[in-house]
N, C-alpha and C. Protein backbone atom coordinates (compact mmCIF):
# COMPACT_ATOMS: atom_id res chain seq x y z
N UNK A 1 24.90 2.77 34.71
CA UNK A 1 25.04 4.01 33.97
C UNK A 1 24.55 3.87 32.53
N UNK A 2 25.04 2.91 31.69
CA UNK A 2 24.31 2.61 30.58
C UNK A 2 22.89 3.09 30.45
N UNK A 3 22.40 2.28 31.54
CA UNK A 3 20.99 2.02 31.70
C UNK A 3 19.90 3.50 31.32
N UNK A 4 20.75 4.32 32.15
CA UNK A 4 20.42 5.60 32.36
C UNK A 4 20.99 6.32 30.97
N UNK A 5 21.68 5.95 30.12
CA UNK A 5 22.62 6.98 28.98
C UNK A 5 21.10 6.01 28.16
N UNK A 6 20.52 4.91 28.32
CA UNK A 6 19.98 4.30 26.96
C UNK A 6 18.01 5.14 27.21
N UNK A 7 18.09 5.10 28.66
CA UNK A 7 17.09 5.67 29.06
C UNK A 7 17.09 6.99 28.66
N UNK A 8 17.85 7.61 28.84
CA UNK A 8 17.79 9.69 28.00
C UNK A 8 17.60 9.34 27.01
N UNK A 9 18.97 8.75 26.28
CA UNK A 9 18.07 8.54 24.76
C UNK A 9 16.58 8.66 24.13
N UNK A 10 16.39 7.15 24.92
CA UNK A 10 14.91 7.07 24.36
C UNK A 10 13.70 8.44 24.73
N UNK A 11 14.16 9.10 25.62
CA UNK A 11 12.99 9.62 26.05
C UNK A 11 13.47 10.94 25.06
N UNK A 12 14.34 11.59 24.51
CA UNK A 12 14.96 12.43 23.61
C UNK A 12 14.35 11.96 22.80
N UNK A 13 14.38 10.72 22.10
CA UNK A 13 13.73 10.29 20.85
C UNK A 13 12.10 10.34 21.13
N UNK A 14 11.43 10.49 22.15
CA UNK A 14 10.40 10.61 21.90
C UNK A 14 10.26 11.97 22.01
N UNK A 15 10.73 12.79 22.71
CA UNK A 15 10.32 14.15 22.66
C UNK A 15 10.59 14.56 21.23
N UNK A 16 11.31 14.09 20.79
CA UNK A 16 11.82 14.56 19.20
C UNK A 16 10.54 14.51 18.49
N UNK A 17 9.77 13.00 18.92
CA UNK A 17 8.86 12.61 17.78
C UNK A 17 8.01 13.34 18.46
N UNK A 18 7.34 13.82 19.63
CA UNK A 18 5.99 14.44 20.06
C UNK A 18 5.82 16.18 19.51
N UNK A 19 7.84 16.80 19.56
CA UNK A 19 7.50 17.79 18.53
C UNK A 19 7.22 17.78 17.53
N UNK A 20 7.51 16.64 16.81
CA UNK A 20 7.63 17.21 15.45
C UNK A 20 5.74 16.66 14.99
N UNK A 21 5.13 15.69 15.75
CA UNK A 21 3.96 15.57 16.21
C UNK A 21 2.75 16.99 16.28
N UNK A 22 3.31 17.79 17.25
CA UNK A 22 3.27 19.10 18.10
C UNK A 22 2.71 20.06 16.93
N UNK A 23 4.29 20.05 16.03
CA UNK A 23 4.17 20.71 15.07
C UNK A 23 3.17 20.84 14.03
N UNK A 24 3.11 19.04 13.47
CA UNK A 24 2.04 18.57 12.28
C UNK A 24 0.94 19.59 12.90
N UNK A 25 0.37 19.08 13.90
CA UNK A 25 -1.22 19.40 14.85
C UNK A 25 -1.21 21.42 14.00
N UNK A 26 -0.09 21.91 14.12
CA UNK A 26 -0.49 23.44 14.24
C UNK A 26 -0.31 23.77 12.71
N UNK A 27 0.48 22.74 12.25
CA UNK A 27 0.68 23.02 10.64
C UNK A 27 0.15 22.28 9.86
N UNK A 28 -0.70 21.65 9.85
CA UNK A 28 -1.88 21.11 9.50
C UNK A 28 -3.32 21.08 10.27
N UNK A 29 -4.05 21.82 10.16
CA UNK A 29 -5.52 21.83 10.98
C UNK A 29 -6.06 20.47 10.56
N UNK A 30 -6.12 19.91 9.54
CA UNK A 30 -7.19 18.56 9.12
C UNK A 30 -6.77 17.60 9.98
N UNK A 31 -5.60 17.09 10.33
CA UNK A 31 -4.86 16.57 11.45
C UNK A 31 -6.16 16.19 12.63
N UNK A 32 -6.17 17.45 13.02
CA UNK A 32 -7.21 17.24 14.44
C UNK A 32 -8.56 17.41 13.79
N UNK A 33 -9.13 17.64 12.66
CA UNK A 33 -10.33 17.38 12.40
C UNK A 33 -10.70 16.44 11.66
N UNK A 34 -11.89 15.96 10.94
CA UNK A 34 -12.41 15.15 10.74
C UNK A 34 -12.38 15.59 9.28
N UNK A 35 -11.59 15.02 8.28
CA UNK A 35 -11.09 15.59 7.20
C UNK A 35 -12.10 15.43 5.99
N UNK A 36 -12.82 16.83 5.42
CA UNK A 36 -13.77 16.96 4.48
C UNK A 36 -13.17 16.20 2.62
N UNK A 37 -12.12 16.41 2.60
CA UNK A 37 -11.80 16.12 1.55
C UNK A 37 -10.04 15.33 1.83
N UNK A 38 -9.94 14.69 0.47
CA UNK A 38 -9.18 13.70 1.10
C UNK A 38 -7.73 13.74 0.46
N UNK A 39 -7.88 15.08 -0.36
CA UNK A 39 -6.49 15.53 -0.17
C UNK A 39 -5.44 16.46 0.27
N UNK A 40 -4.06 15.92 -0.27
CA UNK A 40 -3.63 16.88 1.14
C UNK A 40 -3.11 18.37 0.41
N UNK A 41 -3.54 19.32 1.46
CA UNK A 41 -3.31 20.50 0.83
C UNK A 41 -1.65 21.26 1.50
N UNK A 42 -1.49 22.25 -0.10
CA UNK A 42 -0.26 22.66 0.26
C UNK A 42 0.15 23.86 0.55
N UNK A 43 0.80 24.76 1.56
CA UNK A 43 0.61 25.92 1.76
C UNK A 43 1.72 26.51 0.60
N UNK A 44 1.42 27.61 0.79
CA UNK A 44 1.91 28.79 -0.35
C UNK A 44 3.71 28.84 0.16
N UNK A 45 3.99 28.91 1.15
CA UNK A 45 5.37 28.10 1.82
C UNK A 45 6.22 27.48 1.05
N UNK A 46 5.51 26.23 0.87
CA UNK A 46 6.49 25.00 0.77
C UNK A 46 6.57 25.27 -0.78
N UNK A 47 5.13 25.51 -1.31
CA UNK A 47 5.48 25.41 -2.88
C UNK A 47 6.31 26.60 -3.16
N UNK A 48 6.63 27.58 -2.52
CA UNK A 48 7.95 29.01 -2.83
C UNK A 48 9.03 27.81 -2.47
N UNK A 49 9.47 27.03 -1.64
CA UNK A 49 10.54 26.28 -1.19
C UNK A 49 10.48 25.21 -2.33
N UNK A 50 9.79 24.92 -3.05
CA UNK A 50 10.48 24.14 -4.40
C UNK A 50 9.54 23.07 -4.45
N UNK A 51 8.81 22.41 -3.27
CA UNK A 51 8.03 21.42 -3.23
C UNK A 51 7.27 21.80 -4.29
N UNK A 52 6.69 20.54 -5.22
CA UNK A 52 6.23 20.33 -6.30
C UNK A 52 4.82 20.02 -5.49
N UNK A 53 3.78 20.88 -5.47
CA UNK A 53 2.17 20.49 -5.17
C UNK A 53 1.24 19.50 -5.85
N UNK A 54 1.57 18.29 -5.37
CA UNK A 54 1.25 17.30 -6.39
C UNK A 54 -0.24 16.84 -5.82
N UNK A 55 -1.13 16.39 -6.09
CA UNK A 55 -2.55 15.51 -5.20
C UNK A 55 -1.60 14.24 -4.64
N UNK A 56 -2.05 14.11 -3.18
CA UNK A 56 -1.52 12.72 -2.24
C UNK A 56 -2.39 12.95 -1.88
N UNK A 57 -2.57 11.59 -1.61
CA UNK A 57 -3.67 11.47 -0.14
C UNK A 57 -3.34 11.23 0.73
N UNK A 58 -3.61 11.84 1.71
CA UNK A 58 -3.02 11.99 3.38
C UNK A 58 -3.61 10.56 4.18
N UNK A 59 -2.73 9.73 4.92
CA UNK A 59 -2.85 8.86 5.39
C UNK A 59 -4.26 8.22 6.60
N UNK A 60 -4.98 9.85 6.67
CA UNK A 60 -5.88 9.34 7.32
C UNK A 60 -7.13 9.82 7.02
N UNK A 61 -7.27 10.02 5.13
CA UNK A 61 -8.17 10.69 4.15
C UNK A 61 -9.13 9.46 4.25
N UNK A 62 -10.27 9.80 4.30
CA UNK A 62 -11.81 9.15 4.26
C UNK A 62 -11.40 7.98 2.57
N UNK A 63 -10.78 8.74 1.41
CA UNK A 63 -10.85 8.03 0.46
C UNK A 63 -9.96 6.55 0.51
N UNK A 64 -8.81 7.28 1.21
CA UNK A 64 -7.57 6.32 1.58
C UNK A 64 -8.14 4.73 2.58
N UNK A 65 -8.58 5.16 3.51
CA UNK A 65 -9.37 4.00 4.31
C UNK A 65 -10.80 3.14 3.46
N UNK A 66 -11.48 3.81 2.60
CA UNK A 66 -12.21 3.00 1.95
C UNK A 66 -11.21 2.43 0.69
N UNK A 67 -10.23 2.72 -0.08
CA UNK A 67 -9.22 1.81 -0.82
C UNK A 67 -8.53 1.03 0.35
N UNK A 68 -8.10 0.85 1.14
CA UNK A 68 -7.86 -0.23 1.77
C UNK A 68 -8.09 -0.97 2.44
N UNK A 69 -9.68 -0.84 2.81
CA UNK A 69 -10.56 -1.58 2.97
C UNK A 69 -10.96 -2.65 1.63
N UNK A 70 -10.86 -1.70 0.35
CA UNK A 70 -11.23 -2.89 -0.89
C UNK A 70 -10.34 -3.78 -0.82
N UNK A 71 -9.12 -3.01 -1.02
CA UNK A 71 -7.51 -3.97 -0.61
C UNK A 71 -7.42 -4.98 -0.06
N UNK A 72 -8.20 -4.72 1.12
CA UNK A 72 -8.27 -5.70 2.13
C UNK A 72 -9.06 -6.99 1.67
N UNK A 73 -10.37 -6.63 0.85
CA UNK A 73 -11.29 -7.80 0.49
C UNK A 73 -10.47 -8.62 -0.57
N UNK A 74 -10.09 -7.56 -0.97
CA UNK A 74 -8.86 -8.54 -3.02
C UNK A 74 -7.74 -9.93 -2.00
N UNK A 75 -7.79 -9.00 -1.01
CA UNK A 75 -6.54 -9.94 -0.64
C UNK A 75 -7.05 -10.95 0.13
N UNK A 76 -8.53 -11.06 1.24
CA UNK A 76 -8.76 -11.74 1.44
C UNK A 76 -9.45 -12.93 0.34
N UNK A 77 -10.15 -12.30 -0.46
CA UNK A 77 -10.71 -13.46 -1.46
C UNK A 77 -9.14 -14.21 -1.99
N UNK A 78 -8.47 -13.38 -2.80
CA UNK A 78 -7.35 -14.06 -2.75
C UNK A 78 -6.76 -15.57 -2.27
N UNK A 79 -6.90 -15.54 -0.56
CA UNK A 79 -6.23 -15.67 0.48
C UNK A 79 -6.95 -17.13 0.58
N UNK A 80 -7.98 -17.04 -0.11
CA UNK A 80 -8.97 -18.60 0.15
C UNK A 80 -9.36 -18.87 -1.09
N UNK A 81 -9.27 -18.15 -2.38
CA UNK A 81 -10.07 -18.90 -3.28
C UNK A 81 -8.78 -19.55 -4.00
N UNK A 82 -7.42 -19.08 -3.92
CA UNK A 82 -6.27 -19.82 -4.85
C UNK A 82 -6.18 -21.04 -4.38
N UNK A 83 -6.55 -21.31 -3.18
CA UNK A 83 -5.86 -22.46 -2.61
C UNK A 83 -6.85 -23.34 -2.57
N UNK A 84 -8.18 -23.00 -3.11
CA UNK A 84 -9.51 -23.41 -3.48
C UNK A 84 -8.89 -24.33 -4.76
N UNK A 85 -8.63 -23.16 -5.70
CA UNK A 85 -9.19 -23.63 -7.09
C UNK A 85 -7.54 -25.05 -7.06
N UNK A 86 -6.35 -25.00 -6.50
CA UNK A 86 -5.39 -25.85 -6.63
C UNK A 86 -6.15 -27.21 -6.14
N UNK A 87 -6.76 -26.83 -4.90
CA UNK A 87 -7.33 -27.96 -4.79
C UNK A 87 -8.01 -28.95 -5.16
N UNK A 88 -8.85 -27.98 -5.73
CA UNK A 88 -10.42 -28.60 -6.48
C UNK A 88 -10.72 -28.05 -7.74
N UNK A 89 -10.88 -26.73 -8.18
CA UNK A 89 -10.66 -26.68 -9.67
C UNK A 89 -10.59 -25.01 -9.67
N UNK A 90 -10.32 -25.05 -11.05
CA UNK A 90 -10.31 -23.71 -11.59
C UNK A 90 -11.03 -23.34 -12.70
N UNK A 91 -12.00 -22.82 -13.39
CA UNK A 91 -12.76 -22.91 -14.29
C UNK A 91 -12.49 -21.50 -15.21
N UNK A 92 -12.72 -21.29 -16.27
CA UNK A 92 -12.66 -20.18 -17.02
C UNK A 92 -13.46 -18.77 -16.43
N UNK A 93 -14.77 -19.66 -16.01
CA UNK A 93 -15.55 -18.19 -15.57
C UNK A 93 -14.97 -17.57 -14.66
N UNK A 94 -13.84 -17.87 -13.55
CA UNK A 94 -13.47 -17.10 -12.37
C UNK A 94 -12.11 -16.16 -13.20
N UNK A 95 -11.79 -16.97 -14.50
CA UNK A 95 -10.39 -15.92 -14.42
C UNK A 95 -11.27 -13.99 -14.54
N UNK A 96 -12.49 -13.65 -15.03
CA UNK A 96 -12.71 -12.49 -15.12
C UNK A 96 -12.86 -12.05 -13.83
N UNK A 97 -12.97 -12.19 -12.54
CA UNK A 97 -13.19 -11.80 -11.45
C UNK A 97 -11.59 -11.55 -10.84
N UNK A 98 -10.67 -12.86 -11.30
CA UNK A 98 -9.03 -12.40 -11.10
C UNK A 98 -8.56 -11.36 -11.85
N UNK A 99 -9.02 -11.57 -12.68
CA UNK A 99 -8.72 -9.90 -13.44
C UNK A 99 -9.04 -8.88 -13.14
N UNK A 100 -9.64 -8.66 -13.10
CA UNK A 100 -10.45 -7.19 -12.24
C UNK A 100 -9.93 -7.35 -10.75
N UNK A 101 -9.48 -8.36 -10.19
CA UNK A 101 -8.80 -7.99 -8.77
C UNK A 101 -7.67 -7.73 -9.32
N UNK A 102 -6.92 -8.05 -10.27
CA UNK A 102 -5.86 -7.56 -10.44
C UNK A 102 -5.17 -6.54 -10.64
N UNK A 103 -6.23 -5.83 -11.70
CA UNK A 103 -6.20 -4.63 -12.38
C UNK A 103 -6.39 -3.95 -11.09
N UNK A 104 -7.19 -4.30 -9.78
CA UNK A 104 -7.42 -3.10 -8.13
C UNK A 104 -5.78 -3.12 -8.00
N UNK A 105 -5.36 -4.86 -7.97
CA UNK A 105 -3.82 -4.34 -7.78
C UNK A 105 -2.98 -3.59 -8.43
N UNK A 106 -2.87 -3.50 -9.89
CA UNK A 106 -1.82 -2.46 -9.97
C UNK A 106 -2.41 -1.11 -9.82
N UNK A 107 -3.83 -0.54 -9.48
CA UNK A 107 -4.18 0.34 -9.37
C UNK A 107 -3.38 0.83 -8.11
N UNK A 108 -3.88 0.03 -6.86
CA UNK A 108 -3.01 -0.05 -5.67
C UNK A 108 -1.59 0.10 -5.77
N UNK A 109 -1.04 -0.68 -6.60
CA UNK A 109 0.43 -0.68 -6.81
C UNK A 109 0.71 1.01 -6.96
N UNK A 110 0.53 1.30 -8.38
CA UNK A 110 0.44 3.08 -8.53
C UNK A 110 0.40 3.70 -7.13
N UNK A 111 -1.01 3.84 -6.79
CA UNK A 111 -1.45 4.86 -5.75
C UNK A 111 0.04 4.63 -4.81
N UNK A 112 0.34 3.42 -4.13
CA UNK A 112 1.50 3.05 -3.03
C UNK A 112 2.71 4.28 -3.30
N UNK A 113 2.93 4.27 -5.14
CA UNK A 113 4.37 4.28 -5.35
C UNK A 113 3.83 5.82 -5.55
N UNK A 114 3.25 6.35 -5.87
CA UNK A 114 2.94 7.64 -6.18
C UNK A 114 2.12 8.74 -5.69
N UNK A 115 0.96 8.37 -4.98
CA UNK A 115 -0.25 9.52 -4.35
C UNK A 115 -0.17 9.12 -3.15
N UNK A 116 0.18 8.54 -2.63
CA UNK A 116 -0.36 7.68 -0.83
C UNK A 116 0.47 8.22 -0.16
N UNK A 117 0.41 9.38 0.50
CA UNK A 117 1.74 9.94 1.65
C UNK A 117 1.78 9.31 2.67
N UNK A 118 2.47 9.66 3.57
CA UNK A 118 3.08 8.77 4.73
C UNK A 118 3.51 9.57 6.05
N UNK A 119 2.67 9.26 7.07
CA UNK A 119 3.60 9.33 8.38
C UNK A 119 4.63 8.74 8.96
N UNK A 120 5.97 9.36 9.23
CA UNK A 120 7.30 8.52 9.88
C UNK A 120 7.38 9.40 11.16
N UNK A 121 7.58 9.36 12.33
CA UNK A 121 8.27 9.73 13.27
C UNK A 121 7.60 11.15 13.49
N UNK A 122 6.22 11.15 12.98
CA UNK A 122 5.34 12.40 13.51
C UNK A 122 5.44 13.17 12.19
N UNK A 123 5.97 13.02 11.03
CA UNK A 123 6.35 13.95 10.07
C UNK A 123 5.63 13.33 8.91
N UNK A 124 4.60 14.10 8.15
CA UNK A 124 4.52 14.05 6.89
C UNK A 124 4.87 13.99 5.86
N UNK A 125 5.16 13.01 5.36
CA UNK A 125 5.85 13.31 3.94
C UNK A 125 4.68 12.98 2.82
N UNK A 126 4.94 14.05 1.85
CA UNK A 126 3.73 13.98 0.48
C UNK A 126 4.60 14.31 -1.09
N UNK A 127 5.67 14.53 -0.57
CA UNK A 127 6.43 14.41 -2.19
C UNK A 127 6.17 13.40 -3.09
N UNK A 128 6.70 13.49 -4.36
CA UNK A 128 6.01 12.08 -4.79
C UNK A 128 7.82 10.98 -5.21
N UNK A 129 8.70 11.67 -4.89
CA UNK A 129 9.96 11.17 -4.81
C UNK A 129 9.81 10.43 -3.02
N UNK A 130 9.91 11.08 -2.23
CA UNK A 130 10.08 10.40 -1.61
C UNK A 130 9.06 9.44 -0.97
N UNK A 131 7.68 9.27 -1.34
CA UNK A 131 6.82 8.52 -1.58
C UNK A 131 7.16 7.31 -1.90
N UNK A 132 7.97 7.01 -3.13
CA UNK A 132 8.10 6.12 -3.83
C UNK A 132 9.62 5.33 -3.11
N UNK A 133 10.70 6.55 -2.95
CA UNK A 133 11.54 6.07 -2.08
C UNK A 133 11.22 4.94 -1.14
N UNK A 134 10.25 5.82 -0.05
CA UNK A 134 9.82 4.64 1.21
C UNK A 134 8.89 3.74 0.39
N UNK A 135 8.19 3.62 -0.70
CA UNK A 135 7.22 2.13 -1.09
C UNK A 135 8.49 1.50 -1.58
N UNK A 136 9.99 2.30 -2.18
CA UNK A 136 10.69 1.39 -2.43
C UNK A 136 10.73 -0.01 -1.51
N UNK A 137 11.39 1.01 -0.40
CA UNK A 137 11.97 -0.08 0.72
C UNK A 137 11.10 -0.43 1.40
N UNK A 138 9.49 -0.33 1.23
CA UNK A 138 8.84 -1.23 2.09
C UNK A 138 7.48 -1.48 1.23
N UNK A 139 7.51 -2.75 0.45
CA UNK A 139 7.03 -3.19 -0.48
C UNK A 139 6.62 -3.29 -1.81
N UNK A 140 7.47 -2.39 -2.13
CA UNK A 140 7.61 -2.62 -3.90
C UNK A 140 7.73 -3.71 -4.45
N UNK A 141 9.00 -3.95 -4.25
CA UNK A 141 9.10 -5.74 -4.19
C UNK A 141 8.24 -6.56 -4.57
N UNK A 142 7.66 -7.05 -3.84
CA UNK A 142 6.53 -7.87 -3.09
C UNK A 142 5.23 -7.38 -3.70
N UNK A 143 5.03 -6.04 -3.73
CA UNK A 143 3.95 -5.66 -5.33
C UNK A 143 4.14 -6.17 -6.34
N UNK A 144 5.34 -5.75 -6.50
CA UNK A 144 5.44 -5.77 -8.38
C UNK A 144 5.75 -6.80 -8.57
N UNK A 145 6.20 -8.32 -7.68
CA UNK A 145 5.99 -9.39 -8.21
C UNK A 145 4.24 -9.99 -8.07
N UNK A 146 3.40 -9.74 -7.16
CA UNK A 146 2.12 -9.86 -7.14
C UNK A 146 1.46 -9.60 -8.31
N UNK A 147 1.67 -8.08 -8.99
CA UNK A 147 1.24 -7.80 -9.83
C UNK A 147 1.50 -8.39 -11.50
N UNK A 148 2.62 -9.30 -11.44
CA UNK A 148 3.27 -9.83 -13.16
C UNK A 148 1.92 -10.33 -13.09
N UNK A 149 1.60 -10.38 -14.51
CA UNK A 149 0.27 -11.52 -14.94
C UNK A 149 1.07 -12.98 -15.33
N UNK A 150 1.36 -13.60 -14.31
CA UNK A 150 2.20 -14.73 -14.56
C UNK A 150 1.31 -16.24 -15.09
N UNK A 151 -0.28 -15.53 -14.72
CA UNK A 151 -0.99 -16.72 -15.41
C UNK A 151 -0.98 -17.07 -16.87
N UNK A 152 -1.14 -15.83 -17.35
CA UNK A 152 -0.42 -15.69 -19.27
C UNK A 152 0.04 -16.57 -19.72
N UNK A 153 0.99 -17.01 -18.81
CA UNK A 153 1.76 -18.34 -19.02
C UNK A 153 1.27 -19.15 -19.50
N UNK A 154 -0.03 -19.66 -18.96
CA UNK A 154 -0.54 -20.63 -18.75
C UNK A 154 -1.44 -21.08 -20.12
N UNK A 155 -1.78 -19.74 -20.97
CA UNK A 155 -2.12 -19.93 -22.27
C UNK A 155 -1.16 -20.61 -23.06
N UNK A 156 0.14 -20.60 -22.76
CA UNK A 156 1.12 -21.37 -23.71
C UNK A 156 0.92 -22.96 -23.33
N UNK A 157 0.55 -23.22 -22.55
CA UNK A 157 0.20 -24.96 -21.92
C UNK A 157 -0.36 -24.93 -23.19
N UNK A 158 -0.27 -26.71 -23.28
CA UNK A 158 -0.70 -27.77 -24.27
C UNK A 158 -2.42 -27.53 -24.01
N UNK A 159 -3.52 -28.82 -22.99
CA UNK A 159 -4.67 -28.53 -23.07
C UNK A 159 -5.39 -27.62 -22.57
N UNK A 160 -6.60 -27.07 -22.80
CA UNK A 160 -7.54 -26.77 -22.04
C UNK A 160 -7.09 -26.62 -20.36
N UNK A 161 -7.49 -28.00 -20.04
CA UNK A 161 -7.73 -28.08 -18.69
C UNK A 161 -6.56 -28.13 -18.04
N UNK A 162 -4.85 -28.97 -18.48
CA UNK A 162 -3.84 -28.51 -18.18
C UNK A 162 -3.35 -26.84 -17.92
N UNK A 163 -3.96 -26.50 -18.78
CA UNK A 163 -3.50 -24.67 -18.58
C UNK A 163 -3.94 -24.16 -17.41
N UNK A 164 -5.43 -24.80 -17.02
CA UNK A 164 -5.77 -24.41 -16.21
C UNK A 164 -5.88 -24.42 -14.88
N UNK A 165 -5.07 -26.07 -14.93
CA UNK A 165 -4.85 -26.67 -13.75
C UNK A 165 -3.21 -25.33 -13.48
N UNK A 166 -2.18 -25.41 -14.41
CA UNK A 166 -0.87 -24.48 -14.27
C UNK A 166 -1.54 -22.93 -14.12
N UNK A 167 -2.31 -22.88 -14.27
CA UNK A 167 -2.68 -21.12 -14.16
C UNK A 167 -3.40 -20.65 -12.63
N UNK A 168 -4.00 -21.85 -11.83
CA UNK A 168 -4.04 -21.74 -10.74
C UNK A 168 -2.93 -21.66 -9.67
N UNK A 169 -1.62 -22.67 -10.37
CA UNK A 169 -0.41 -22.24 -9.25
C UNK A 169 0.13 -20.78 -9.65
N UNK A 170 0.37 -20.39 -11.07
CA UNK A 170 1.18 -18.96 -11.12
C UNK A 170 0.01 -18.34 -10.59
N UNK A 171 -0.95 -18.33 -9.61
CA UNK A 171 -1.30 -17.11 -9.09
C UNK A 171 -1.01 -17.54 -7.89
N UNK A 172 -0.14 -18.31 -7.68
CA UNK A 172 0.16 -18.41 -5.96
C UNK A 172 1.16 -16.80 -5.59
N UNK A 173 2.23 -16.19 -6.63
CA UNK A 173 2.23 -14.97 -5.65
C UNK A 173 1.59 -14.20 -5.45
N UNK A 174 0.16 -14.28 -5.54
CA UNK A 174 -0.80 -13.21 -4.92
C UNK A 174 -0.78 -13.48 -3.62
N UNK A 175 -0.27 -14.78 -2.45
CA UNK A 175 -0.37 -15.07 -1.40
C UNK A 175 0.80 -14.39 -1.09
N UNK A 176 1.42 -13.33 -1.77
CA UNK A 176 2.18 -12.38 -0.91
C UNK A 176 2.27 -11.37 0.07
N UNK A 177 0.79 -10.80 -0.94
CA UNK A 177 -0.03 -9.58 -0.11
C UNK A 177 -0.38 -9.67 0.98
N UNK A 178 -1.06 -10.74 1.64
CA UNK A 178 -1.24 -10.61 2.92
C UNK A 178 -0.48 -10.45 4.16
N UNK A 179 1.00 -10.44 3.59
CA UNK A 179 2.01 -10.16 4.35
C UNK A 179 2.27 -8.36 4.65
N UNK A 180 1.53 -7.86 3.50
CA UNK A 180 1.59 -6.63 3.45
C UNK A 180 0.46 -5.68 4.10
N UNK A 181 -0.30 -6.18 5.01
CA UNK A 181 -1.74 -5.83 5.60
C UNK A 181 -1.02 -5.23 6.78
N UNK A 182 0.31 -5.38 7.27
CA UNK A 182 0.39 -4.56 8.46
C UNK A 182 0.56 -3.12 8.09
N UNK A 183 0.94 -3.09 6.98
CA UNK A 183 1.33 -1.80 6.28
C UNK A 183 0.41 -0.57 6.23
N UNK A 184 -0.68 -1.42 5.54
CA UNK A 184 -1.99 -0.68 5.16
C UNK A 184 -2.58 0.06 6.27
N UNK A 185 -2.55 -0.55 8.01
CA UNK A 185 -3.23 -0.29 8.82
C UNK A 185 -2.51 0.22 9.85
């Protein structure tokens, strides 16, 4: 009997999610088309109901997939050159190339906590409160320690080449992000 009370359930929970699915499809047309522009628009509706019409980008916006595609490269270079330079060296000329990946990250960071809407359970969400809510609980964290410039540090070291040998480990939490790639996709 269980078996059967756990079995309704689930299939309730999916009908739940295929309406509210059902719904998106008729209350959003870009949904089923091939979306010209890559943000999400708001009907005259929601903004009388209080929703604040803010620019998000809708999760399956042409702009959104080419930023996390870059995402994807920051984190792969990342992913092989830190564990490069600990090994074998680190030189001055690469910190300008970490910088500028960095600066993609807190760009990224922003967009996560603020413009990037989200599908849950067939339902759109594009507020920019509850945006930030869900990047709360699923990787803020883990950003915003990626993002400290913890190499900085490393200017307070004694030599040259000591700093630079210590400025290659404080970028070891950039090997966080790649934990965060299921997210993106």
């Amino acid at each position: 009997n269980s078996i059967m009370e756990t079995l309704k359930d689930t299939l309730d929970r999916k009908v739940w999610i295929n309406s509210r699915i059902t719904e998106n499809f008729s209350k959003y047309e870009k949904v089923t088309q091939r979306m010209e522009s890559s943000l999400v628009q708001f009907d005259s509706e929601s903004t009388r109901a209080g929703v604040v019409a803010t620019n998000t980008f809708a999760p399956d916006s042409t702009l959104r997939s080419v930023w996390s595609t870059i995402v994807l490269f920051c984190i792969t270079y990342n992913a092989f050159a830190i564990p490069y330079r600990i090994a074998f060296s680190y030189e001055l000329a690469w910190m300008t190339a970490d910088w500028i990946l960095d600066l993609l990250f807190v760009v990224d960071f922003y967009l996560n906590a603020q413009r990037f809407s989200f599908l849950q359970e067939g339902e759109l969400f594009s507020d920019q409160s509850t945006i930030f809510h869900h990047y709360w609980q699923n990787g803020f964290k883990t950003d915003l320690i990626t993002i400290i410039p913890f190499e900085f540090l490393a200017f307070a070291a004694g030599s040259e080449q000591q700093g630079l040998i210590v400025m290659s480990f404080l970028r070891l939490p950039q090997l966080l992000r790649p934990g965060r790639l299921a997210d993106m996709w």
